[in-house]
C-alpha atoms as a PDB file:
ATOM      1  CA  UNK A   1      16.486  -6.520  10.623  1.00  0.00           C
ATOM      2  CA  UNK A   2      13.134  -4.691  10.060  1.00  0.00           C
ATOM      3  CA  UNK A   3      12.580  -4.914  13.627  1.00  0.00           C
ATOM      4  CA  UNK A   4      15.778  -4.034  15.185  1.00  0.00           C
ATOM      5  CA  UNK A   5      15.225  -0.973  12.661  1.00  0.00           C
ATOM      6  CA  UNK A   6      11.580   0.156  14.195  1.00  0.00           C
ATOM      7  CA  UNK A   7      13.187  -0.595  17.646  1.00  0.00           C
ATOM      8  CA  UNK A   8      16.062   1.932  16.907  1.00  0.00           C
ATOM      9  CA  UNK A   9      14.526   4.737  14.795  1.00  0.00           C
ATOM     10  CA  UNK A  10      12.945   6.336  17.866  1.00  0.00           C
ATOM     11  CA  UNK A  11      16.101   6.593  19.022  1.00  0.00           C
ATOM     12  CA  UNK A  12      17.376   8.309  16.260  1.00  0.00           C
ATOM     13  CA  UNK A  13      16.974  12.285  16.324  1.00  0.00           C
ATOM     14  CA  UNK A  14      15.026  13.074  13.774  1.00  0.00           C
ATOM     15  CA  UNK A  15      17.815  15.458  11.649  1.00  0.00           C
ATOM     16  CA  UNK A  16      20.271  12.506  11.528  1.00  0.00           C
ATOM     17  CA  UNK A  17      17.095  10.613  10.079  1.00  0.00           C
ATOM     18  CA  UNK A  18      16.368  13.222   7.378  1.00  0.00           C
ATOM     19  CA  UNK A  19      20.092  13.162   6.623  1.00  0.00           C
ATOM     20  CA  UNK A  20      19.997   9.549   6.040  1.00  0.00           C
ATOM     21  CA  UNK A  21      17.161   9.434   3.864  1.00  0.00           C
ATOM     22  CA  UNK A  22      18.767  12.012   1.824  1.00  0.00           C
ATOM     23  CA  UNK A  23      21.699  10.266   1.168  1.00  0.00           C
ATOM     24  CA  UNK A  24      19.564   7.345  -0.126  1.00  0.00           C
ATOM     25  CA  UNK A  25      17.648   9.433  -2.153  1.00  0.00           C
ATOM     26  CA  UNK A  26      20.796  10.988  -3.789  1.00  0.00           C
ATOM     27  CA  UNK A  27      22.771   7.725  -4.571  1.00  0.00           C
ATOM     28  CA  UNK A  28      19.211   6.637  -6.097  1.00  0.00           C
ATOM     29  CA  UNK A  29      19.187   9.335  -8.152  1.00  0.00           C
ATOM     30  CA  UNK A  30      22.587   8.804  -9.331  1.00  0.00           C
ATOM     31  CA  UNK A  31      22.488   5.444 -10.086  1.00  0.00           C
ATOM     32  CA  UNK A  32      19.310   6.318 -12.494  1.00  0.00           C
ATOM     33  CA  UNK A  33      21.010   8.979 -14.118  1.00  0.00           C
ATOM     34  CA  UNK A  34      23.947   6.601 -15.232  1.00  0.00           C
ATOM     35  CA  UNK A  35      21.470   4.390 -16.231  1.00  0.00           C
ATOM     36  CA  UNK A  36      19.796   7.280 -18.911  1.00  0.00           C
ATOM     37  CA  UNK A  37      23.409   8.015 -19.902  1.00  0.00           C
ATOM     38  CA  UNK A  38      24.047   4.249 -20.812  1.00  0.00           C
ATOM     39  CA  UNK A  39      20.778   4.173 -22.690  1.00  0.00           C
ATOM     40  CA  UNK A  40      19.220   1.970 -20.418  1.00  0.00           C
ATOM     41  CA  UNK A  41      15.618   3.709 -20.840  1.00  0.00           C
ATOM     42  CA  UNK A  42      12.807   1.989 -19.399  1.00  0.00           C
ATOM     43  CA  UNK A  43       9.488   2.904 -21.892  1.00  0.00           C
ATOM     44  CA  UNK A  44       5.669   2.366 -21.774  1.00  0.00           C
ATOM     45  CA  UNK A  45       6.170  -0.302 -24.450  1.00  0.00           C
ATOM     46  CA  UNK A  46       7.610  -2.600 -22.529  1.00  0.00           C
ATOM     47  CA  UNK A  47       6.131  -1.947 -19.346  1.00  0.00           C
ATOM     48  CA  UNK A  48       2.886  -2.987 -21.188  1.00  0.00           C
ATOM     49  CA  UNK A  49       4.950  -6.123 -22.421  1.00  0.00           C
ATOM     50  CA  UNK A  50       6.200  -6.850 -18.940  1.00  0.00           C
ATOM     51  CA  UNK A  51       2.732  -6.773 -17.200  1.00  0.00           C
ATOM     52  CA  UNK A  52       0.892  -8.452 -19.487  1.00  0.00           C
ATOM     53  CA  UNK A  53       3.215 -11.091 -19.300  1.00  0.00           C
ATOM     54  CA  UNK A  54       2.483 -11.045 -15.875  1.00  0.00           C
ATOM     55  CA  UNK A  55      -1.117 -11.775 -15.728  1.00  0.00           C
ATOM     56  CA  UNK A  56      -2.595  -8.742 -15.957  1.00  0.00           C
ATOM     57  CA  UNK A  57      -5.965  -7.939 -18.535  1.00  0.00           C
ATOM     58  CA  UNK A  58      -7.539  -5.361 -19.650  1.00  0.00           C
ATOM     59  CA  UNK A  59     -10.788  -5.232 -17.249  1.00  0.00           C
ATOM     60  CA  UNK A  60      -8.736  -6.034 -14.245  1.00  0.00           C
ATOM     61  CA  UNK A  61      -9.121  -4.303 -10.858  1.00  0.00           C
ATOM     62  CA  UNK A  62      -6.002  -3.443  -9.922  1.00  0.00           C
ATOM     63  CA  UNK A  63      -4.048  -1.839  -6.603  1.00  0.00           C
ATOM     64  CA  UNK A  64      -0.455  -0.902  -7.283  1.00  0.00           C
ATOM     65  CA  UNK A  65       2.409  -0.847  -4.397  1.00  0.00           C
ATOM     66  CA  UNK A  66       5.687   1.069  -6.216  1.00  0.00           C
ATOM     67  CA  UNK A  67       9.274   1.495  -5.209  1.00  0.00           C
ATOM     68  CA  UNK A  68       9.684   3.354  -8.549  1.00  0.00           C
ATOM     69  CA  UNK A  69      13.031   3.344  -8.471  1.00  0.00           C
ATOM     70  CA  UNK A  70      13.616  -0.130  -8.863  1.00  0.00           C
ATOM     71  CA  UNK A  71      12.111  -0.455 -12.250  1.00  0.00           C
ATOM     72  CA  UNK A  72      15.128   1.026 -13.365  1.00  0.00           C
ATOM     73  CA  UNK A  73      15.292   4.786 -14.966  1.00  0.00           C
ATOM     74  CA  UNK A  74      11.558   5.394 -16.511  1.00  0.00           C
ATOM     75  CA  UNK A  75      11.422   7.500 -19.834  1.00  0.00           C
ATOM     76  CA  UNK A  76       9.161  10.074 -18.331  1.00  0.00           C
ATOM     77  CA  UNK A  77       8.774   8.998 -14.818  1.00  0.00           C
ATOM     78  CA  UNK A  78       5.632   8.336 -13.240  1.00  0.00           C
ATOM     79  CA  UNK A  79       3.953   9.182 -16.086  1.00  0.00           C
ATOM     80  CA  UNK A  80       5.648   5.803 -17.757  1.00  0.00           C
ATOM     81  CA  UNK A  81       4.156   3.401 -15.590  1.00  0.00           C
ATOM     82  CA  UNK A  82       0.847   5.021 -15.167  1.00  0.00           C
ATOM     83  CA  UNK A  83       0.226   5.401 -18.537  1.00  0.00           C
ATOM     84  CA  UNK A  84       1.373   1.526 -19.259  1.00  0.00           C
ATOM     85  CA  UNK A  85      -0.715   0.751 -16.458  1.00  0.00           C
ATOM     86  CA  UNK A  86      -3.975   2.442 -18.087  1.00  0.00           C
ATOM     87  CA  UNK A  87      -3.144   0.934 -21.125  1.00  0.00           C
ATOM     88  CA  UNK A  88      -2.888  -2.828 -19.762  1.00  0.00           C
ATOM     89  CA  UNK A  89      -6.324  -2.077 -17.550  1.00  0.00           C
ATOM     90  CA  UNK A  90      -8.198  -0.349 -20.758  1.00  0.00           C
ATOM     91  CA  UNK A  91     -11.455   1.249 -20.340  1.00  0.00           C
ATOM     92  CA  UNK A  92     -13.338  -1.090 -18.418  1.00  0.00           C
ATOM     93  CA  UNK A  93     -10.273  -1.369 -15.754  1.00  0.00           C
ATOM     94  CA  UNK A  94      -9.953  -0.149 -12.178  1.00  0.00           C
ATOM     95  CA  UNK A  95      -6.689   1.190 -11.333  1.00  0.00           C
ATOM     96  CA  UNK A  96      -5.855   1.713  -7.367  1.00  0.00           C
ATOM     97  CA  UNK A  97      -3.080   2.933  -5.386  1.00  0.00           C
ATOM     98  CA  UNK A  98      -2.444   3.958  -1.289  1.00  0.00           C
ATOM     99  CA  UNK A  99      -2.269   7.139  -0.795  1.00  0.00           C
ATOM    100  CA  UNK A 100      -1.534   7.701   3.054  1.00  0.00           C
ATOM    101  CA  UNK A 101      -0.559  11.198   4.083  1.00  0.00           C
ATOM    102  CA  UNK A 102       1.860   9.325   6.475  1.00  0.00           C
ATOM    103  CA  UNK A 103       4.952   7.801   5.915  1.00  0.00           C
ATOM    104  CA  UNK A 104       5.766   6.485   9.688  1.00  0.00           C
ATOM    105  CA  UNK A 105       3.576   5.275  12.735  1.00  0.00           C
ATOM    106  CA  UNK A 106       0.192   6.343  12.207  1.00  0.00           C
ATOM    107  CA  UNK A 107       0.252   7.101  16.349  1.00  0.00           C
ATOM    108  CA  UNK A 108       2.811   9.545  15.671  1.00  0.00           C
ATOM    109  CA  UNK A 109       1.224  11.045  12.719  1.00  0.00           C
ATOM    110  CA  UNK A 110      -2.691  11.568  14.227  1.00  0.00           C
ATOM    111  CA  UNK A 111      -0.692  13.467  17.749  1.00  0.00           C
ATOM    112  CA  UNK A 112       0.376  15.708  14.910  1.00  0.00           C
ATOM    113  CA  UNK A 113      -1.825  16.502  11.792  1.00  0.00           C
ATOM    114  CA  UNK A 114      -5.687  16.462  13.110  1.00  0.00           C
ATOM    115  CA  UNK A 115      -6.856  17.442   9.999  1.00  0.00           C
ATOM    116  CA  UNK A 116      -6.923  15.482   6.612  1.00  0.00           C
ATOM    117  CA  UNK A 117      -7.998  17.346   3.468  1.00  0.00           C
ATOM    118  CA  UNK A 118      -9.070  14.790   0.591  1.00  0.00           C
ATOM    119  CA  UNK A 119      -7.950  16.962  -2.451  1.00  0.00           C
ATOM    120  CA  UNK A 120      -5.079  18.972  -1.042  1.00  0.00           C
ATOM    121  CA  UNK A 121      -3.115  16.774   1.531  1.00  0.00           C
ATOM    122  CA  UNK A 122      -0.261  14.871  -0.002  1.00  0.00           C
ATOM    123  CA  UNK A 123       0.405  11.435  -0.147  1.00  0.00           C
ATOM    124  CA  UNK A 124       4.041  10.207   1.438  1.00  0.00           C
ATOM    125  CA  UNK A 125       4.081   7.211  -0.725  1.00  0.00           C
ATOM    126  CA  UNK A 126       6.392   7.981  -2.916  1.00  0.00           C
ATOM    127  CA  UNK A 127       5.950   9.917  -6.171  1.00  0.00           C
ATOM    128  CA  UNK A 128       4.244   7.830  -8.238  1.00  0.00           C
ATOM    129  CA  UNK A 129       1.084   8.204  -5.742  1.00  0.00           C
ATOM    130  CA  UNK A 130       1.604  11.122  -5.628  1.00  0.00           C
ATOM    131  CA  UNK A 131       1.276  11.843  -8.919  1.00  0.00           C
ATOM    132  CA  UNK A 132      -1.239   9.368  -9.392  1.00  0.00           C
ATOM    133  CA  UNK A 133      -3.874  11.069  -6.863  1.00  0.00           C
ATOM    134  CA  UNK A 134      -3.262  14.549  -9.231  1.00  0.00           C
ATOM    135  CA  UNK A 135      -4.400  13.226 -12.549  1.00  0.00           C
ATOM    136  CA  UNK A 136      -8.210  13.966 -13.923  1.00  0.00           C
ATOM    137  CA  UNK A 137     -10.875  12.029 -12.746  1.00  0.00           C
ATOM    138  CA  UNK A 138      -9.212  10.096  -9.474  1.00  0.00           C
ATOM    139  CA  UNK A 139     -10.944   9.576  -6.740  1.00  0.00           C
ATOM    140  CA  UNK A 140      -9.470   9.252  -2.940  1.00  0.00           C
ATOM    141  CA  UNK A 141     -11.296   7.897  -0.449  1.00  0.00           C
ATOM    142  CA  UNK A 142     -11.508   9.892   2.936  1.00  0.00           C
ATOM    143  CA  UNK A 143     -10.225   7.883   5.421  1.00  0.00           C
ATOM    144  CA  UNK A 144      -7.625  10.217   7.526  1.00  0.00           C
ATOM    145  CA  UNK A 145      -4.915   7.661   7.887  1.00  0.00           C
ATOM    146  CA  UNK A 146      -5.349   5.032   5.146  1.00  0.00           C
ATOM    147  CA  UNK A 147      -7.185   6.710   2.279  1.00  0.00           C
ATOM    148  CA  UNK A 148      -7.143   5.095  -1.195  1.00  0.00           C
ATOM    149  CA  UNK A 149      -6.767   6.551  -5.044  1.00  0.00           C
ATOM    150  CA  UNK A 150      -8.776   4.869  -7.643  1.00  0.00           C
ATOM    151  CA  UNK A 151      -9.333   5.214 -11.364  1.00  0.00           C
ATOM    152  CA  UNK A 152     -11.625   3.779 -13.801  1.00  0.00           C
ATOM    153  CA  UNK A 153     -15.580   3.151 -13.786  1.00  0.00           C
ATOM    154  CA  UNK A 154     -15.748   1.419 -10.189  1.00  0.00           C
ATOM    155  CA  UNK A 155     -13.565   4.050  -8.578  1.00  0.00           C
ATOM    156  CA  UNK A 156     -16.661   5.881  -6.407  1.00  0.00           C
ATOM    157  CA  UNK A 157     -17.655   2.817  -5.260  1.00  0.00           C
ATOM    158  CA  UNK A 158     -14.372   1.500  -4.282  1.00  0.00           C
ATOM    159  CA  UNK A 159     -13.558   5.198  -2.342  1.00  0.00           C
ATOM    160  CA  UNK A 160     -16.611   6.434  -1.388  1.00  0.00           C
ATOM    161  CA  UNK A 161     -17.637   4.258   2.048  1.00  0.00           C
ATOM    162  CA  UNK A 162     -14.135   4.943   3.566  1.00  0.00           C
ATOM    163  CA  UNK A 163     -15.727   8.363   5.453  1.00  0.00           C
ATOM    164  CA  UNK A 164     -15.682   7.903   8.709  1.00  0.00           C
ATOM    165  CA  UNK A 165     -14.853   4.053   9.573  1.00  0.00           C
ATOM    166  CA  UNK A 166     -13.353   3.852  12.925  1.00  0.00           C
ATOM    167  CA  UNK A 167     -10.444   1.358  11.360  1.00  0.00           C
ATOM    168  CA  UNK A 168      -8.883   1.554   8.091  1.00  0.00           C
ATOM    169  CA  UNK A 169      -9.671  -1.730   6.737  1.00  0.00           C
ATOM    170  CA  UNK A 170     -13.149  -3.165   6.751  1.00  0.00           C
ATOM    171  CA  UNK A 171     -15.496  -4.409   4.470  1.00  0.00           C
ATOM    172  CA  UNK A 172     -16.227  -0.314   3.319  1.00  0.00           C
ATOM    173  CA  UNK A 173     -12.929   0.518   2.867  1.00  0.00           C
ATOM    174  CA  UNK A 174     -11.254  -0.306  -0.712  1.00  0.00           C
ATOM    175  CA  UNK A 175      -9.179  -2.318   0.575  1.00  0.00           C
ATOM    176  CA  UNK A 176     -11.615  -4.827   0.849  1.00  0.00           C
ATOM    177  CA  UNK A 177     -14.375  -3.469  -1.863  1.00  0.00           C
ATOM    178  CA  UNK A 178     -11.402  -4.596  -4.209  1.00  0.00           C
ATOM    179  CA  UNK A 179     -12.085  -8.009  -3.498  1.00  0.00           C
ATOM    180  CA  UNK A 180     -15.073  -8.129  -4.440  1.00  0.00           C
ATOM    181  CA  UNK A 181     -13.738  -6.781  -8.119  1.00  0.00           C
ATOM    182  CA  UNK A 182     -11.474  -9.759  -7.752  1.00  0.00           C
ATOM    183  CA  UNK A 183      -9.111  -7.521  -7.709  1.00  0.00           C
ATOM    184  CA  UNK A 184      -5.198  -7.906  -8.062  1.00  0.00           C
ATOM    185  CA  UNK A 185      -2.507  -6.467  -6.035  1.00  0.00           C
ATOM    186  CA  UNK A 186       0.993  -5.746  -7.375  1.00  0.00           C
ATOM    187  CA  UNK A 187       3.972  -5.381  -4.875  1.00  0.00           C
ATOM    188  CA  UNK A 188       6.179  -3.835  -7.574  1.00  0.00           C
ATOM    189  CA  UNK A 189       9.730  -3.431  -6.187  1.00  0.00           C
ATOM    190  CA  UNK A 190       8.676  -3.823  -2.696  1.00  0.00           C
ATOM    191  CA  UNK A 191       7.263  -6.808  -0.820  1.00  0.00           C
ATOM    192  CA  UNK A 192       4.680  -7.292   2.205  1.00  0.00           C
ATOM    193  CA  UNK A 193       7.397  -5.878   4.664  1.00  0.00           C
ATOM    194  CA  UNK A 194       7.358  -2.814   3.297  1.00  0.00           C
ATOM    195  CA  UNK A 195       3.995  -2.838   1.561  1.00  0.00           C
ATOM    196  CA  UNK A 196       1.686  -5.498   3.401  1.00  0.00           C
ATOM    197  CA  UNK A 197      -1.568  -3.105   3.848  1.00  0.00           C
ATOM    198  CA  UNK A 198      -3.843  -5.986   2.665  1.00  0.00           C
ATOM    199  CA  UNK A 199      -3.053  -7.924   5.343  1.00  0.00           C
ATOM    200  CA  UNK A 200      -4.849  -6.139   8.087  1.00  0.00           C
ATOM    201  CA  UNK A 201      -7.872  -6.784   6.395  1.00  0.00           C
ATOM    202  CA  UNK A 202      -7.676  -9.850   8.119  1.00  0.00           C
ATOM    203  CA  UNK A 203      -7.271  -8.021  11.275  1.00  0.00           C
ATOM    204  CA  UNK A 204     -10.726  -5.924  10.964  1.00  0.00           C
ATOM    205  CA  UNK A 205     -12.476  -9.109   9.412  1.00  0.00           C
ATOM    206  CA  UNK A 206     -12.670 -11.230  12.801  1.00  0.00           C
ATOM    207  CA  UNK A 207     -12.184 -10.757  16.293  1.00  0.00           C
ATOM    208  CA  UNK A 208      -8.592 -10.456  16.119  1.00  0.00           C
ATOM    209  CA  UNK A 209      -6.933 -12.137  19.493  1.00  0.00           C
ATOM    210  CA  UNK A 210      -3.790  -9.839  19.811  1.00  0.00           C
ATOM    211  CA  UNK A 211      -4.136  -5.615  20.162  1.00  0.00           C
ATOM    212  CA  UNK A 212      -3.062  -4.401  16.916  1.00  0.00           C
ATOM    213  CA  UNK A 213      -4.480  -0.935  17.760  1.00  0.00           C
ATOM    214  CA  UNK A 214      -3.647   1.649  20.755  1.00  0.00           C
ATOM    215  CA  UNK A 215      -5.888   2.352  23.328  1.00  0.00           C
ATOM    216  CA  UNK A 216      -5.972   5.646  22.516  1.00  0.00           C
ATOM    217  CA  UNK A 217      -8.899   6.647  19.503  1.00  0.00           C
ATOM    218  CA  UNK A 218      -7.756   9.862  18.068  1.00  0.00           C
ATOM    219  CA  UNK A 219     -10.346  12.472  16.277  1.00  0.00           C
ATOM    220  CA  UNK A 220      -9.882  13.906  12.681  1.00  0.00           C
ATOM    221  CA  UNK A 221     -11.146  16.565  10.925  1.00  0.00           C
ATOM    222  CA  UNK A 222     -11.622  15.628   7.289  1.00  0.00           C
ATOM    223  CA  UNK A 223     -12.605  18.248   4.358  1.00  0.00           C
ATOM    224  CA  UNK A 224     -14.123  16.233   1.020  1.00  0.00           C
ATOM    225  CA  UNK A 225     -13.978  17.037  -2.218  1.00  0.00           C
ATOM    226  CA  UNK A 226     -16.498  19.081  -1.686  1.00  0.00           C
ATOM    227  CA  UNK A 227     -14.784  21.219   0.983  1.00  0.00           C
ATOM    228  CA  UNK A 228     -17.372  19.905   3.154  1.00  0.00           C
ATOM    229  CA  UNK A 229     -15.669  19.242   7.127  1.00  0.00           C
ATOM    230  CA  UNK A 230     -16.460  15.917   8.808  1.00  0.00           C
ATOM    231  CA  UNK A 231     -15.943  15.156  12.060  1.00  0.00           C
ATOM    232  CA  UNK A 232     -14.461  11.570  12.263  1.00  0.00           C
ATOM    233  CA  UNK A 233     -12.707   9.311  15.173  1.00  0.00           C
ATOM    234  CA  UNK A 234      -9.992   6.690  13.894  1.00  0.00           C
ATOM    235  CA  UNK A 235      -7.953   3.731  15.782  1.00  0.00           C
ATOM    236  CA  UNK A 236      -4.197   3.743  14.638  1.00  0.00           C
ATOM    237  CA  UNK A 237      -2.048   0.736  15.216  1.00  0.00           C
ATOM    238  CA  UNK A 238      -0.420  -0.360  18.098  1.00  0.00           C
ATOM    239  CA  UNK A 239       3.664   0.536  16.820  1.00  0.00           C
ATOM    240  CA  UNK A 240       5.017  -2.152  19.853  1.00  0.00           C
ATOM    241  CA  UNK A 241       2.551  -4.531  18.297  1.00  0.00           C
ATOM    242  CA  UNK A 242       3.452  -3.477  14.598  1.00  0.00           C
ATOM    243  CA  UNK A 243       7.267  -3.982  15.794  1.00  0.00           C
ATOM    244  CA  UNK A 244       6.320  -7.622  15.692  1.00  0.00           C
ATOM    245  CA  UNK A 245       5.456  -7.863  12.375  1.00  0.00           C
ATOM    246  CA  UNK A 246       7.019 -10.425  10.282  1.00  0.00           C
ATOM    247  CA  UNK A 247       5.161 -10.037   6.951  1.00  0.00           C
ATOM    248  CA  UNK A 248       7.604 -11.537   4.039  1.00  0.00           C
ATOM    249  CA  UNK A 249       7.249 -14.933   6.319  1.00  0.00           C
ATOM    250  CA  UNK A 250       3.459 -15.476   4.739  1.00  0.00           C
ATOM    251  CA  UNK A 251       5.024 -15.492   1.194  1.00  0.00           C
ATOM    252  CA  UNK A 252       5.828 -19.187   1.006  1.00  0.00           C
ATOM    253  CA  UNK A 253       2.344 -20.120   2.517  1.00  0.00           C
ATOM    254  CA  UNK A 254       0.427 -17.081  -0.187  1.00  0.00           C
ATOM    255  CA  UNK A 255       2.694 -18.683  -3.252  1.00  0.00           C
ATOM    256  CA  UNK A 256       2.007 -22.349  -1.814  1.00  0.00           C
ATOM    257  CA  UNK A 257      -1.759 -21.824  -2.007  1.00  0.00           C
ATOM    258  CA  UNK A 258      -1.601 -20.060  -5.066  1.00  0.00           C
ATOM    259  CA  UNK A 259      -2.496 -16.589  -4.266  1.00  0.00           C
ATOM    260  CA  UNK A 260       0.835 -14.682  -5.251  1.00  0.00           C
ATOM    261  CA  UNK A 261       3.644 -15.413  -8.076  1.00  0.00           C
ATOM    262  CA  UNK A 262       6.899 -13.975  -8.350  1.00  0.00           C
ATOM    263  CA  UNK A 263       7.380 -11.816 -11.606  1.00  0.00           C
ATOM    264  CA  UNK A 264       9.417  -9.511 -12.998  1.00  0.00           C
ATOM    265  CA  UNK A 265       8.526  -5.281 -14.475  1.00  0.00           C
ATOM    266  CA  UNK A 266      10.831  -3.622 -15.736  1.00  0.00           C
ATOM    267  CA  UNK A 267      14.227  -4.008 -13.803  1.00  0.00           C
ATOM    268  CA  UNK A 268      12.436  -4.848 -10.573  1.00  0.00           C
ATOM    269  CA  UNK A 269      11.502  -8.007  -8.878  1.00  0.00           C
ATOM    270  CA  UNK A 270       7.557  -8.062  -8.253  1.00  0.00           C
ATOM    271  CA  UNK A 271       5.175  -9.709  -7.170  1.00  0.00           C
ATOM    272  CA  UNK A 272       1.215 -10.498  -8.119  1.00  0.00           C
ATOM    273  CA  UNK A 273      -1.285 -11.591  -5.596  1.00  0.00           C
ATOM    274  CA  UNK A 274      -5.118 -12.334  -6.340  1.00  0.00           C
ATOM    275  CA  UNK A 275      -6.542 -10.318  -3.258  1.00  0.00           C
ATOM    276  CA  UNK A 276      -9.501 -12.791  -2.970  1.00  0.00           C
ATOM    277  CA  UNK A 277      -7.524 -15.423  -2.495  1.00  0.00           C
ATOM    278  CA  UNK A 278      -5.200 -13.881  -0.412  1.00  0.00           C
ATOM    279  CA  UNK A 279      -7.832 -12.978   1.981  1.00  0.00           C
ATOM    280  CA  UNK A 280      -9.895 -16.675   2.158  1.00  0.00           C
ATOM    281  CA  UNK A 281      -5.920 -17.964   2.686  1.00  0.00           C
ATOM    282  CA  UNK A 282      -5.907 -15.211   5.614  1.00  0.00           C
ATOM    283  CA  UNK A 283      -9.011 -15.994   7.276  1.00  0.00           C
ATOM    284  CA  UNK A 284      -9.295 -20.205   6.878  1.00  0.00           C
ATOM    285  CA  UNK A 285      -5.236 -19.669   8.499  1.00  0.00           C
ATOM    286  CA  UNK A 286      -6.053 -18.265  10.884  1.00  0.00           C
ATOM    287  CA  UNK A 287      -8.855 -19.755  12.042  1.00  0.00           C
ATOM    288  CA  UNK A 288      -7.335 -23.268  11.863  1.00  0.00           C
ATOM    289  CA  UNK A 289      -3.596 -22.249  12.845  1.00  0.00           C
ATOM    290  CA  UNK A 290      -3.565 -19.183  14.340  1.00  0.00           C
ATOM    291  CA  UNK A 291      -1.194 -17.908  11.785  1.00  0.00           C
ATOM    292  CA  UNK A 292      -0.805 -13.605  11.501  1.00  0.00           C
ATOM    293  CA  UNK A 293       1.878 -11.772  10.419  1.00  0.00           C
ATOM    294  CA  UNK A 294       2.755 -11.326  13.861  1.00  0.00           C
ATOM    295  CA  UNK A 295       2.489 -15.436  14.235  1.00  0.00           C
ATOM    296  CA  UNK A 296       3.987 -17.135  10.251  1.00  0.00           C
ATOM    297  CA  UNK A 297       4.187 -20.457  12.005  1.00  0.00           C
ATOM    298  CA  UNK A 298       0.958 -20.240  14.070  1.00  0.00           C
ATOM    299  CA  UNK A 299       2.914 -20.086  17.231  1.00  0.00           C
ATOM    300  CA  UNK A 300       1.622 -17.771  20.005  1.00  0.00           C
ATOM    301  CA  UNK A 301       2.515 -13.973  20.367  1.00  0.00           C
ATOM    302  CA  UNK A 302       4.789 -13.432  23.513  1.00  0.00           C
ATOM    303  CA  UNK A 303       3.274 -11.740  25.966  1.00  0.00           C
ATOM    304  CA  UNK A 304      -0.431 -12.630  24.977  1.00  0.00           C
END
C-alpha cells in the first residue's frame, strides 16, 4: 500500500492533496476532543509510568519518533509528553528528536527551498518537534535536509558535526553519534514505514550496492545559530529508489535479534529499539545476506 501511495501522489494535484490532509487532520481532532469530553485525559503521570515500564532510565540517550495523536488526547499537548519525557531521562539524559524542514521527497524539497536557517526554519514533523526545537537550551544540528534537535548535556556533541556532510547520515551526524550514547530510539505511534530514518545509517556506513541517492547534488545555504551563512552541497535520496522501500519487513528480524520490543504509551502502540544493536544487526545482514529495506529477504533489487 505504501508504495502504490508514493507511486500515485505525484499524480495527485497538489490542492486535492492539501484537501485530503485536512480532512484527516479534522476527524483527528475530533476524535480527541470526544475523548477530553469523556474524561479520557492522558497526563504526565502516567506517561512517566508508561515509559518507564518500557525500559527507559533516567541517563538514557534517547531519539523520539511521535504520531502525537495516537497517544490519545494529552492534558496539555506537547508539553505532556515532553515534560514526561525530561522527567524519565533526568538530568544526566539526552533527549533527541528529527526535525526535517521537509515533510515529502527531499528531491522535491532542495529544487525548492535553497536555504535552511537553523533557528528560524520549521520543522514538518509534526507538532511535537516542533515544539520541541522551541524550548530553552535545544540544540539543532545544521544539516539542510535531515537536521536533528537534542537536549540534555551531550546535545552539542550529538548536533554540532552535522554542518556540511554531503549525506545525512554518517558517523558525524546524530544519527549515528547516538550510538555511541547507546542510545534508544522510540517509534511512538508510528513504525519504520513511516519513521525508519535510522536505517540509512546503514546506507552511508558501507559501500551501499543499490543508488539510494540522485545523481543530482544540490547546494544549500545554511545560516547557524549564529546567523553565520555556510555554503554547503547535500545528496537527497533517490524517490524511485525510496518507492522500494519496504521498512516494517525488518521488524521480525530487529525483534528476533533482540534489538526492538513492542510496547505500549499512552493509547498508542510503540515500539523501543536499542540503536546499537540495531545498527551491528544492519551491517553483519547485510554483509552476509544482502538484506536492506529495499531487500527484507536478502533477495536482489530488480533492475540492479
Amino acid at each position: 500500500m505504501k508504495i502504490l501511495n508514493n507511486i500515485l501522489r505525484p499524480l495527485i494535484p497538489a490542492f486535492l492533496l492539501e484537501a485530503y490532509r485536512n480532512h484527516k487532520k479534522n476527524k483527528t481532532r475530533k476524535a480527541l476532543e470526544n475523548k477530553k469530553k469523556k474524561g479520557q485525559v492522558i497526563t504526565v503521570d502516567q506517561l512517566v509510568k508508561d515509559l518507564q515500564a518500557a525500559g527507559i532510565h533516567s541517563g538514557d540517550t534517547l531519539l523520539v519518533h511521535c504520531a502525537m495523536s495516537k497517544i490519545g488526547y494529552l492534558e496539555q499537548g506537547p508539553k505532556t509528553l515532553t515534560d514526561a519525557l525530561f522527567q524519565v531521562l533526568g538530568r544526566d539524559g539526552n533527549l533527541l528528536m528529527p526535525s526535517s524542514p521537509n515533510a515529502s521527497f527531499q528531491i522535491e524539497y532542495a529544487r525548492k527551498n535553497p536555504v535552511f536557517d537553523v533557528l528560524n526554519t520549521p520543522s514538518k514533523l509534526g507538532a511535537i518537534t516542533e515544539y520541541f526545537r522551541k524550548l530553552p537550551g535545544v540544540k539543532r544540528s545544521a544539516h539542510p535536509t535531515e537536521p536533528v534537535c537534542a537536549s540534555g548535556p551531550d546535545a552539542e556533541w550529538l548536533t554540532k558535526g552535522h554542518l556540511g556532510e554531503l549525506t545525512p547520515y554518517t558517523a558525524q551526524s546524530p544519527w549515528r553519534r547516538m550510538y555511541e550514547k547507546e542510545g534508544k530510539i522510540l517509534y511512538l505511534g508510528v513504525t519504520l514505514d513511516n519513521a525508519g530514518t535510522h536505517l540509512h545509517t546503514l546506507e552511508d556506513a558501507v559501500d551501499f550496492k543499490y543508488p539510494v541517492y540522485a545523481e543530482e547534488i544540490f547546494p544549500f545555504t545554511v545560516i547557524d545559530e549564529q546567523g553565520k551563512s555556510h555554503e554547503v552541497k547535500t545528496k537527497v535520496h533517490n524517490p524511485e529508489i525510496s518507492q522500494k522501500r519496504k521498512c516494517d519487513s525488518l521488524l521480525p528480524l530487529f525483534e528476533r535479534e533482540g534489538v526492538a520490543q513492542k510496547i505500549k504509551i499512552g493509547e498508542a502502540d510503540a515500539w523501543l529499539f536499542d540503536g546499537k544493536k540495531m545498527f551491528a544487526c544492519m551491517m553483519e545482514n547485510y554483509r552476509k545476506k544482502g538484506i536492506t529495506m529495499y531487500t527484507p529477504k536478502g533477495e536482489t533489487l530488480e533492475g540492479y
